[in-house]
Protein backbone atom coordinates (compact mmCIF):
# COMPACT_ATOMS: atom_id res chain seq x y z
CA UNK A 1 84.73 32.76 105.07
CA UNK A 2 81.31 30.95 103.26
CA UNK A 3 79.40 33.51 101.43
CA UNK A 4 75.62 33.42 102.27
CA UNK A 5 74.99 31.01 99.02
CA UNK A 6 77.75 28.44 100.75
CA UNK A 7 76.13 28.43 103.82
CA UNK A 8 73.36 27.57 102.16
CA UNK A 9 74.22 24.49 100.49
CA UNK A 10 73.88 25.81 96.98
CA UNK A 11 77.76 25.90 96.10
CA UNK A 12 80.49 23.83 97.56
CA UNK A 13 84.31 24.93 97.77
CA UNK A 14 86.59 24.19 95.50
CA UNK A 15 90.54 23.70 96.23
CA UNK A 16 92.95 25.05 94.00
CA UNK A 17 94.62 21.96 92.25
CA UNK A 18 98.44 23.33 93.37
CA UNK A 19 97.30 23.45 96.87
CA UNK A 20 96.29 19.41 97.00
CA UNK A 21 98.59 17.29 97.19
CA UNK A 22 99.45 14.36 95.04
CA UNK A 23 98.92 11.99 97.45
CA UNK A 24 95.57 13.15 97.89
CA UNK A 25 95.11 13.21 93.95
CA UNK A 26 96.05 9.22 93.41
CA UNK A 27 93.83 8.44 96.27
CA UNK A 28 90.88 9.76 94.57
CA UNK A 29 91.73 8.38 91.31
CA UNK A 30 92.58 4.39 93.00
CA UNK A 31 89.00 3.94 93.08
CA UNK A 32 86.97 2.43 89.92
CA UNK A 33 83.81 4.05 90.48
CA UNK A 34 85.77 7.56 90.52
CA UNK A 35 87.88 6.53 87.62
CA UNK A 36 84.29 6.04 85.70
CA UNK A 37 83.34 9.15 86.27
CA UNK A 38 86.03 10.96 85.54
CA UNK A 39 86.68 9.26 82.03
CA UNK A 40 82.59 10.02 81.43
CA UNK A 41 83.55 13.33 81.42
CA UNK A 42 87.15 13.47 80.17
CA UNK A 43 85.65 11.53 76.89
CA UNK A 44 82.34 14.18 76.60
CA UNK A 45 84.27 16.95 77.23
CA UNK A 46 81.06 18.35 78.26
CA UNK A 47 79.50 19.39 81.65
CA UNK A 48 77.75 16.64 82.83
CA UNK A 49 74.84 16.96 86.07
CA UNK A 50 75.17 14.12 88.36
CA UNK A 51 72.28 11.79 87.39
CA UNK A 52 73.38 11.44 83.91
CA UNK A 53 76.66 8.90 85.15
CA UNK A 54 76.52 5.07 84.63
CA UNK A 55 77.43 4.35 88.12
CA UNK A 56 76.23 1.26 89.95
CA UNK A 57 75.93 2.84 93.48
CA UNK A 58 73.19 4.12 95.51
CA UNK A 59 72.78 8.27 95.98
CA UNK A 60 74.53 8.71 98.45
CA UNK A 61 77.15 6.56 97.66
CA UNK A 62 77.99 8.29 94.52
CA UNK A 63 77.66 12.01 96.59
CA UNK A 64 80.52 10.50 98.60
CA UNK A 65 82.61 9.74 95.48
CA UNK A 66 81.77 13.39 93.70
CA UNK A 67 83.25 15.01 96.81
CA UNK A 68 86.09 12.93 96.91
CA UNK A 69 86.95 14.16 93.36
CA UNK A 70 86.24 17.64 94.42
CA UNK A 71 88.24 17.52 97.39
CA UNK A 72 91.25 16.09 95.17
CA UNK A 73 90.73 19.25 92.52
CA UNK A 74 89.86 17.33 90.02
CA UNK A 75 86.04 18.22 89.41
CA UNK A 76 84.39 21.51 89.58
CA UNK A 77 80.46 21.76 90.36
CA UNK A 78 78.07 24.16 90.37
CA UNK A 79 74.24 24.34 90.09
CA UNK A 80 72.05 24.81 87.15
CA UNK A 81 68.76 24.97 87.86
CA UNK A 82 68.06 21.80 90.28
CA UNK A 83 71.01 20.28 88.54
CA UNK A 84 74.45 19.87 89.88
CA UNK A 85 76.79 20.48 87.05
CA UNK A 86 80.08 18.56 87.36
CA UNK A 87 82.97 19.62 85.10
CA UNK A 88 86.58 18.09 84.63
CA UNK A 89 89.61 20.78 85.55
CA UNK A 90 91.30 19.39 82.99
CA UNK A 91 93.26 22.06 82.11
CA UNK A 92 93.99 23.16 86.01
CA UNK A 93 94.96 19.41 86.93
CA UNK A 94 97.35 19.03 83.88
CA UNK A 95 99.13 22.19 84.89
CA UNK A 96 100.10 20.88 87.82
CA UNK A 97 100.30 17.38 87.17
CA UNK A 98 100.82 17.71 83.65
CA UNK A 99 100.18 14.19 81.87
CA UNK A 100 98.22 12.55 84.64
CA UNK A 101 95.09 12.60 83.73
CA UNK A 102 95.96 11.13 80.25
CA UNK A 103 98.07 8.27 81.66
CA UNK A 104 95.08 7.18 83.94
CA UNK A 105 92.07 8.11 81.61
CA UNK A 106 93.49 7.95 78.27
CA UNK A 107 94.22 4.18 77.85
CA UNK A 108 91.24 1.31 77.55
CA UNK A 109 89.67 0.81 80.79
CA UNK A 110 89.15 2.88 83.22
């Protein structure tokens, strides 16, 4: 069930990473523009809001793509302010999938 800050729009759900499955996981990560974001913030190591990216698509285009990686359990977001806060489950993903992320992020290009 949504709690009242859910229905509201304010937070979104959040999968755990066991429950996705891998298949679900690569999809997310076959796509470039995804791939940039996630290595923005697997290289900062910092929560990062979703303006601050250098991604060459419109709005809602890159909305689209931050749900995709949210879906796949491999972001986490959550509002500060008027800013949407995106972390990396870095931790959670390489529990799972332990060595993933490194063997897509942690070589050259992204």
């Amino acid at each position: 069930m949504a709690t009242a800050q859910q229905e509201r729009g304010r937070t979104s759900v959040h999968p755990e990473v066991g429950d996705v499955p891998l298949q679900q996981v690569l999809e997310a990560l076959v796509d470039p523009v995804r791939r940039g974001i996630l290595r923005e913030l697997y290289d900062s190591g910092e929560d990062r809001a979703c303006g601050t990216f250098d991604i060459a698509v419109s709005k809602s285009t890159a909305t689209h793509h931050f749900n995709v990686l949210r879906e796949a359990g491999l972001i986490r977001q959550r509002y500060a302010g008027t800013s949407r806060l995106n972390t990396l489950r870095r931790m959670e993903v390489d529990a799972v999938f332990p060595g993933l992320l490194d063997a897509v992020l942690g070589c050259g290009e992204p």
